[in-house]
PDB file of N, CA and C in Angstrom:
ATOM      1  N   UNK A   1      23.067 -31.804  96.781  1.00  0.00           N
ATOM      2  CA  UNK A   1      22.363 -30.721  96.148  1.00  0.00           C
ATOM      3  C   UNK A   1      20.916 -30.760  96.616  1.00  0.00           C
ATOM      4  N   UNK A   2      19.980 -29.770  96.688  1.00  0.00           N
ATOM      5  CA  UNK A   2      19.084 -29.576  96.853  1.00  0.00           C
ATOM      6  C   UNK A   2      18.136 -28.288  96.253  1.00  0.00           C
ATOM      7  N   UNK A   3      17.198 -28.851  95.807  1.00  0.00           N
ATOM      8  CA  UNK A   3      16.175 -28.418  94.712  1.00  0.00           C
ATOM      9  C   UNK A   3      14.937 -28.521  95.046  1.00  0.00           C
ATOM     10  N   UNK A   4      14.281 -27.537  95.367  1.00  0.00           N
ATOM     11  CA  UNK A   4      13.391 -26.654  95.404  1.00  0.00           C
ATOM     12  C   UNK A   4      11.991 -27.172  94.791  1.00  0.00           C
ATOM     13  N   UNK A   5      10.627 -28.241  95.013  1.00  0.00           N
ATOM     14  CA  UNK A   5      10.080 -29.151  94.618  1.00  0.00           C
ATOM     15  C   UNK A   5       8.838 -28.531  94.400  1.00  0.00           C
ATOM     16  N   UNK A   6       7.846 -28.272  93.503  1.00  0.00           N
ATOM     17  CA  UNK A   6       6.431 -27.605  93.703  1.00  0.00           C
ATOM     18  C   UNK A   6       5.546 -28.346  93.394  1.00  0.00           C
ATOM     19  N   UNK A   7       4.624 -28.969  94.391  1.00  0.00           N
ATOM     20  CA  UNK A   7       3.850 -30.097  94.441  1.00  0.00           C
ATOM     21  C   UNK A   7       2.586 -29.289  94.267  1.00  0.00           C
ATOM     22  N   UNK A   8       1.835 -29.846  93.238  1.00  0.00           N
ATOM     23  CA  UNK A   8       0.091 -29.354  92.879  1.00  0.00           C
ATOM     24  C   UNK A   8      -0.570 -30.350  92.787  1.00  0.00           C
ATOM     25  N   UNK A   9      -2.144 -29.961  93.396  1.00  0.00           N
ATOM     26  CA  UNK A   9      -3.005 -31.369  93.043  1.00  0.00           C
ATOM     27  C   UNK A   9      -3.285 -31.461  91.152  1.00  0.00           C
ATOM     28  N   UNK A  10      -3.931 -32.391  91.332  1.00  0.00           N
ATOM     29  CA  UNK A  10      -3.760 -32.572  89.430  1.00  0.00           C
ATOM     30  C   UNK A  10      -5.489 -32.672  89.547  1.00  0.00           C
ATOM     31  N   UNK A  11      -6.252 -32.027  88.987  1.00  0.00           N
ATOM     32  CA  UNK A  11      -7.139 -31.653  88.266  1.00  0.00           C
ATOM     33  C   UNK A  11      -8.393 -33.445  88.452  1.00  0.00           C
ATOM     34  N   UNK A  12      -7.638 -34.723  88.131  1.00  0.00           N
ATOM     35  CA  UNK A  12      -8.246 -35.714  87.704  1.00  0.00           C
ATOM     36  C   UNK A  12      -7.978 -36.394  89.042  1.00  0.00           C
ATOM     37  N   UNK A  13      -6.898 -35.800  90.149  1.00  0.00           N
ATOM     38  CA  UNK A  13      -6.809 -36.654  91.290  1.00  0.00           C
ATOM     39  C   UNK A  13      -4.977 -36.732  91.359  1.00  0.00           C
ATOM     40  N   UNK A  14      -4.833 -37.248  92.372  1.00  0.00           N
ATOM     41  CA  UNK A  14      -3.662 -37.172  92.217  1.00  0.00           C
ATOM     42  C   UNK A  14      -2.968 -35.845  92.272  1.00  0.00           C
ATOM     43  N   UNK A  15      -0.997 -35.912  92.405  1.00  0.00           N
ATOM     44  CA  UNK A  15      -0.466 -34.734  91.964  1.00  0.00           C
ATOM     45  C   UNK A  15       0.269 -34.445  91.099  1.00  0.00           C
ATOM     46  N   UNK A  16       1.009 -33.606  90.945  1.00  0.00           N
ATOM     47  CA  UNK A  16       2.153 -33.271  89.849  1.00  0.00           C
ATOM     48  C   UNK A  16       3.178 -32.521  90.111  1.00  0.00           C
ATOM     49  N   UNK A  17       3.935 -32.307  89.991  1.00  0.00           N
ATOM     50  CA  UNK A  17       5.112 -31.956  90.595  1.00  0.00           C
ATOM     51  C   UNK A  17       6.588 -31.625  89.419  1.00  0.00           C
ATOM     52  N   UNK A  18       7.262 -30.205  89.983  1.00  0.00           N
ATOM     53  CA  UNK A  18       7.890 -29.300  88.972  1.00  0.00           C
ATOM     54  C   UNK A  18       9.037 -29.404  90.040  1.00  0.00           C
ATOM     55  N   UNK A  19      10.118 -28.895  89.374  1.00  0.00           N
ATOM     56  CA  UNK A  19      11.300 -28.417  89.870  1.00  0.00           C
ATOM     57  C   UNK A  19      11.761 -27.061  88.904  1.00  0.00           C
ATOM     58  N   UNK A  20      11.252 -26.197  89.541  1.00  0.00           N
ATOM     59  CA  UNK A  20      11.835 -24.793  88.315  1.00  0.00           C
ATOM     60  C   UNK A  20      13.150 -24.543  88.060  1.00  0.00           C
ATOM     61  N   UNK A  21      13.868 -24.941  89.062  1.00  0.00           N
ATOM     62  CA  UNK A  21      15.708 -24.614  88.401  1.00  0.00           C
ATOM     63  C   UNK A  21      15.535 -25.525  87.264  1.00  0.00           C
ATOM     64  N   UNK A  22      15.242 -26.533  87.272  1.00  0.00           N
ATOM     65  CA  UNK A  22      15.529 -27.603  86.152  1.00  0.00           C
ATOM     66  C   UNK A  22      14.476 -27.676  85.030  1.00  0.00           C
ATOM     67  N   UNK A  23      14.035 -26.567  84.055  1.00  0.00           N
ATOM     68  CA  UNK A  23      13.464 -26.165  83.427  1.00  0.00           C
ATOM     69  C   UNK A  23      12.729 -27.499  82.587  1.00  0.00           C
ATOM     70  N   UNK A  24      11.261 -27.879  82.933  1.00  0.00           N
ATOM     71  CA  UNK A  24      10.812 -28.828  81.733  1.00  0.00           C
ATOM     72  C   UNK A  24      10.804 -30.260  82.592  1.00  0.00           C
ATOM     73  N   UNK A  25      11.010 -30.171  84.034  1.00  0.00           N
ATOM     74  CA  UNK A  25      11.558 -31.026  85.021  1.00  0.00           C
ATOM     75  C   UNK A  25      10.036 -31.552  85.703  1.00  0.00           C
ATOM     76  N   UNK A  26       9.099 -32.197  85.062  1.00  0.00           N
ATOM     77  CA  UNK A  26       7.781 -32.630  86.054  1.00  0.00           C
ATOM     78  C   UNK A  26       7.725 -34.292  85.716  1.00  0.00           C
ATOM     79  N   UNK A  27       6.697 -34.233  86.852  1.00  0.00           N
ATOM     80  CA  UNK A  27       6.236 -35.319  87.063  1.00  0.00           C
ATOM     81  C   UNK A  27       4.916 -35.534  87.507  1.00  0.00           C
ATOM     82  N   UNK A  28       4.677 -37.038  87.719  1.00  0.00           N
ATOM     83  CA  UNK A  28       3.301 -37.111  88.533  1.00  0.00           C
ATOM     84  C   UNK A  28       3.114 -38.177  89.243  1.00  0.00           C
ATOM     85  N   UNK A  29       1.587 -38.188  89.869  1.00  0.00           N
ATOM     86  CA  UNK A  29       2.304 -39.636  90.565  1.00  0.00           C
ATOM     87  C   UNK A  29       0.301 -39.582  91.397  1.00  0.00           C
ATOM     88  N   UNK A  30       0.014 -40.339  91.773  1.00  0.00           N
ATOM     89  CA  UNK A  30      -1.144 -40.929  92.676  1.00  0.00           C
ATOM     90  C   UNK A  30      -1.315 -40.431  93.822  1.00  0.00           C
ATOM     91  N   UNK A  31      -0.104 -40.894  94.347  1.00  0.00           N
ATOM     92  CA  UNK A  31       0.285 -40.056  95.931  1.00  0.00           C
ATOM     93  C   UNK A  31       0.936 -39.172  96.090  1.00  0.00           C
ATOM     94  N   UNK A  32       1.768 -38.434  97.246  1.00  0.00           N
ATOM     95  CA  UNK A  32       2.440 -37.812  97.304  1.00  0.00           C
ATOM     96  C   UNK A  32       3.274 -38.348  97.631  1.00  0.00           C
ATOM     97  N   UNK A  33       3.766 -39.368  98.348  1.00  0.00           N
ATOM     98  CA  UNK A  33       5.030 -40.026  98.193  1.00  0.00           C
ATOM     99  C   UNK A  33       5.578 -40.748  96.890  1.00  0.00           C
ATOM    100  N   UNK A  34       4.069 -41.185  95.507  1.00  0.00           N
ATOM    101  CA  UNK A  34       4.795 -41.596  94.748  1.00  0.00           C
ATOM    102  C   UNK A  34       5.351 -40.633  93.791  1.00  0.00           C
ATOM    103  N   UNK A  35       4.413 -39.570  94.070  1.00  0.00           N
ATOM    104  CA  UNK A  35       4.687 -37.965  93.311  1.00  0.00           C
ATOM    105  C   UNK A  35       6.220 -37.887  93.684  1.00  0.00           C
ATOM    106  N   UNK A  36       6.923 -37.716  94.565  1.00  0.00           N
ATOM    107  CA  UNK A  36       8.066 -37.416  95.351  1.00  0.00           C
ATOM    108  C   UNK A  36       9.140 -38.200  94.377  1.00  0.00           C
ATOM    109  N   UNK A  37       9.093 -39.531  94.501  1.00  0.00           N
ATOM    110  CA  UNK A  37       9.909 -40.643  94.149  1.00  0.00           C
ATOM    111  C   UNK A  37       9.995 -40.302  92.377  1.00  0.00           C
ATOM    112  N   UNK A  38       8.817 -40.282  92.093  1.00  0.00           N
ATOM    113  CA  UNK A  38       8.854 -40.258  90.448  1.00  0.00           C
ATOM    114  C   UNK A  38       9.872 -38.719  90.280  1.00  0.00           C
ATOM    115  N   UNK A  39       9.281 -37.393  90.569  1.00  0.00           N
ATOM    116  CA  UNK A  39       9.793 -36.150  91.047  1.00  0.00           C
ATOM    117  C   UNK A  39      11.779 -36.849  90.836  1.00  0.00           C
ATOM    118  N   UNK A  40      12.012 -37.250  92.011  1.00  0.00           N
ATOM    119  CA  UNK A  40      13.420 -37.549  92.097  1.00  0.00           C
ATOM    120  C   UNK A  40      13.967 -38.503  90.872  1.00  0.00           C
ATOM    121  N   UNK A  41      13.158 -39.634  90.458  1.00  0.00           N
ATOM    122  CA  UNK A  41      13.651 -40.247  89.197  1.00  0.00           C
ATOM    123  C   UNK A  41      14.055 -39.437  88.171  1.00  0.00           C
ATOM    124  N   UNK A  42      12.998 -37.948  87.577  1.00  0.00           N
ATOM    125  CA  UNK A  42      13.122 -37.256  86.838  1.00  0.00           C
ATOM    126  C   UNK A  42      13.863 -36.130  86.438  1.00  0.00           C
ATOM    127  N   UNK A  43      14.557 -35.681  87.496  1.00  0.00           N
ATOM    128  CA  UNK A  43      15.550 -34.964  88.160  1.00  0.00           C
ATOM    129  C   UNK A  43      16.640 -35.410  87.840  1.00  0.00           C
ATOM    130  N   UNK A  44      16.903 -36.801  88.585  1.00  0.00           N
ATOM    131  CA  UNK A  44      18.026 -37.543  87.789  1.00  0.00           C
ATOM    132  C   UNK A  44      18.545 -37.622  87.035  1.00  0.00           C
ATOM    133  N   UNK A  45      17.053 -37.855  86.120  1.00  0.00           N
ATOM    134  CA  UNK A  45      17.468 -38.044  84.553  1.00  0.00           C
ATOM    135  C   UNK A  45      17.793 -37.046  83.677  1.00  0.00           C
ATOM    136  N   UNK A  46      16.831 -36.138  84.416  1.00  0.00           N
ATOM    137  CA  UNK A  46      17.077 -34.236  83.576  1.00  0.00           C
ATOM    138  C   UNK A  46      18.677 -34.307  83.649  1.00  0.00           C
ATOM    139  N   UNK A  47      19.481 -34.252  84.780  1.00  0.00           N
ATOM    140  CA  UNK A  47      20.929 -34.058  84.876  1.00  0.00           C
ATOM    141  C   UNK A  47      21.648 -34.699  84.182  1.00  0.00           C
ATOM    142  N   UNK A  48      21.354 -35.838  83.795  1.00  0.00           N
ATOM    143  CA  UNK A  48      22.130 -37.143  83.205  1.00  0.00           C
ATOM    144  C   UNK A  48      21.844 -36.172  81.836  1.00  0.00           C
ATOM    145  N   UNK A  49      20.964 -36.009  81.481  1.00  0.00           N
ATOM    146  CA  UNK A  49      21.185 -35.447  80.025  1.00  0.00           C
ATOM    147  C   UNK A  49      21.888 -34.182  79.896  1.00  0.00           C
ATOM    148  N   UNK A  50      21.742 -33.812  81.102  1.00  0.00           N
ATOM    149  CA  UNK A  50      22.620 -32.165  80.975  1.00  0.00           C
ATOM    150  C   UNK A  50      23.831 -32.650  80.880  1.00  0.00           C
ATOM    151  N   UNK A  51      23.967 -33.424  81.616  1.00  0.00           N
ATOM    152  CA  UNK A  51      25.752 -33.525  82.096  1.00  0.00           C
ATOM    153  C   UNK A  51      25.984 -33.825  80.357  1.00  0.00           C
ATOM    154  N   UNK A  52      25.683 -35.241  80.051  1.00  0.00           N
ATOM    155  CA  UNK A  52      25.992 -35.169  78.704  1.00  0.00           C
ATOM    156  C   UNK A  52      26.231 -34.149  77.499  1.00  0.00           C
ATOM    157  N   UNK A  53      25.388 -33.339  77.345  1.00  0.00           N
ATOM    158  CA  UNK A  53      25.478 -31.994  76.697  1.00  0.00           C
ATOM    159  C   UNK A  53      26.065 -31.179  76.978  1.00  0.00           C
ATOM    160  N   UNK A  54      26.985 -31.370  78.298  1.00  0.00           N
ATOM    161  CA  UNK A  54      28.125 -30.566  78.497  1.00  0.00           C
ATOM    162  C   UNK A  54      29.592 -29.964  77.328  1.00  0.00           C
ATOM    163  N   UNK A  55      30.145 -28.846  77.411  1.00  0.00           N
ATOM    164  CA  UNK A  55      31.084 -28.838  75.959  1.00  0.00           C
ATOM    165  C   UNK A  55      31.958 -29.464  76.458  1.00  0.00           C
ATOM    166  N   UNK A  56      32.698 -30.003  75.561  1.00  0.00           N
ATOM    167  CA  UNK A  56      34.059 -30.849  75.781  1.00  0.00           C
ATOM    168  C   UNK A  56      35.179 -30.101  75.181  1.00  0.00           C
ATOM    169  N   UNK A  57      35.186 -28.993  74.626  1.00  0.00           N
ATOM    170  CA  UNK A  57      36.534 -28.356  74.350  1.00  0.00           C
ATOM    171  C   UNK A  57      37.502 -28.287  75.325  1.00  0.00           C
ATOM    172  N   UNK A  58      38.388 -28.094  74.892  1.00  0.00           N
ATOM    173  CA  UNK A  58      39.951 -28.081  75.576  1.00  0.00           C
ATOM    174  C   UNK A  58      39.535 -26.625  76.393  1.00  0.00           C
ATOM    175  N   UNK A  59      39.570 -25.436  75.794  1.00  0.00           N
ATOM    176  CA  UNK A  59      39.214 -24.045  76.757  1.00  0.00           C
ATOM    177  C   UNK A  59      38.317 -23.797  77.175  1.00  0.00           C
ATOM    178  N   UNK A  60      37.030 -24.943  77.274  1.00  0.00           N
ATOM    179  CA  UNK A  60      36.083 -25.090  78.797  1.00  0.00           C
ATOM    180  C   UNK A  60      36.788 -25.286  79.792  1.00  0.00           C
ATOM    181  N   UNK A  61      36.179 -24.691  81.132  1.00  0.00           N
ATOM    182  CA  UNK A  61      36.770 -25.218  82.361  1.00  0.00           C
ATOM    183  C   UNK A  61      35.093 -25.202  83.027  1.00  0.00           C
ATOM    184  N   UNK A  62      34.998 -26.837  83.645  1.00  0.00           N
ATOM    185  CA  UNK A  62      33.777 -26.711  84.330  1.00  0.00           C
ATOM    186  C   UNK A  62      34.074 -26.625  86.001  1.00  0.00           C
ATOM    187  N   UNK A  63      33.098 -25.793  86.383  1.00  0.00           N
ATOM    188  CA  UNK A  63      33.789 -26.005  88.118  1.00  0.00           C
ATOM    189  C   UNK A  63      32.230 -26.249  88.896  1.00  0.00           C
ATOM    190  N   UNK A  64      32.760 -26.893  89.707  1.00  0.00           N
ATOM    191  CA  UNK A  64      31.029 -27.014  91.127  1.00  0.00           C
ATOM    192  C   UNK A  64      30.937 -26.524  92.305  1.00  0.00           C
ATOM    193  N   UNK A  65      30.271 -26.019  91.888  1.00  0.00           N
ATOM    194  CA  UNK A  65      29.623 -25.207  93.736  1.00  0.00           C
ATOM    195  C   UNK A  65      28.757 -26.013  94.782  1.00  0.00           C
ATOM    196  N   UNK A  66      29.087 -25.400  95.849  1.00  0.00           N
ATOM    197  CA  UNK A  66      27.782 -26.177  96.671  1.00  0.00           C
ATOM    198  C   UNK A  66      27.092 -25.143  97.095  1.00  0.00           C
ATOM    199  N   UNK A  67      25.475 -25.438  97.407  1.00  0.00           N
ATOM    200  CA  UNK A  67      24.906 -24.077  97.643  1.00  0.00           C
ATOM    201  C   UNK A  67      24.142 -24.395  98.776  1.00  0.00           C
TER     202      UNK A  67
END
């Protein structure tokens, strides 16, 4: 999968960094490589909680795309 990353400087130094598909999805970081890394930790984790909150009824059907 691949997601769409919007890197800004941050005001005090440093950057910060959004992923808009994944609503509420930031981070920050010193550098831009640690911006990146943290970015991807958070992402992660956003999904891990989605997946969880997924419905579990019997007449869900979940399916995956690739895009």
């Amino acid at each position: 999968m691949k997601l769409r990353v919007l890197v800004h400087p941050a005001e005090e130094g440093g950057y910060w960094a959004e992923i808009p598909a994944l609503s509420g999805c930031v981070s920050e970081g010193e550098t831009y490589e640690e911006t990146m890394a943290n970015i991807l930790e958070a992402a992660e984790g956003w999904l891990a909680v989605a997946i969880e909150q997924l419905p579990t009824e019997d007449r869900v059907q979940i399916a995956e795309i690739e895009l």
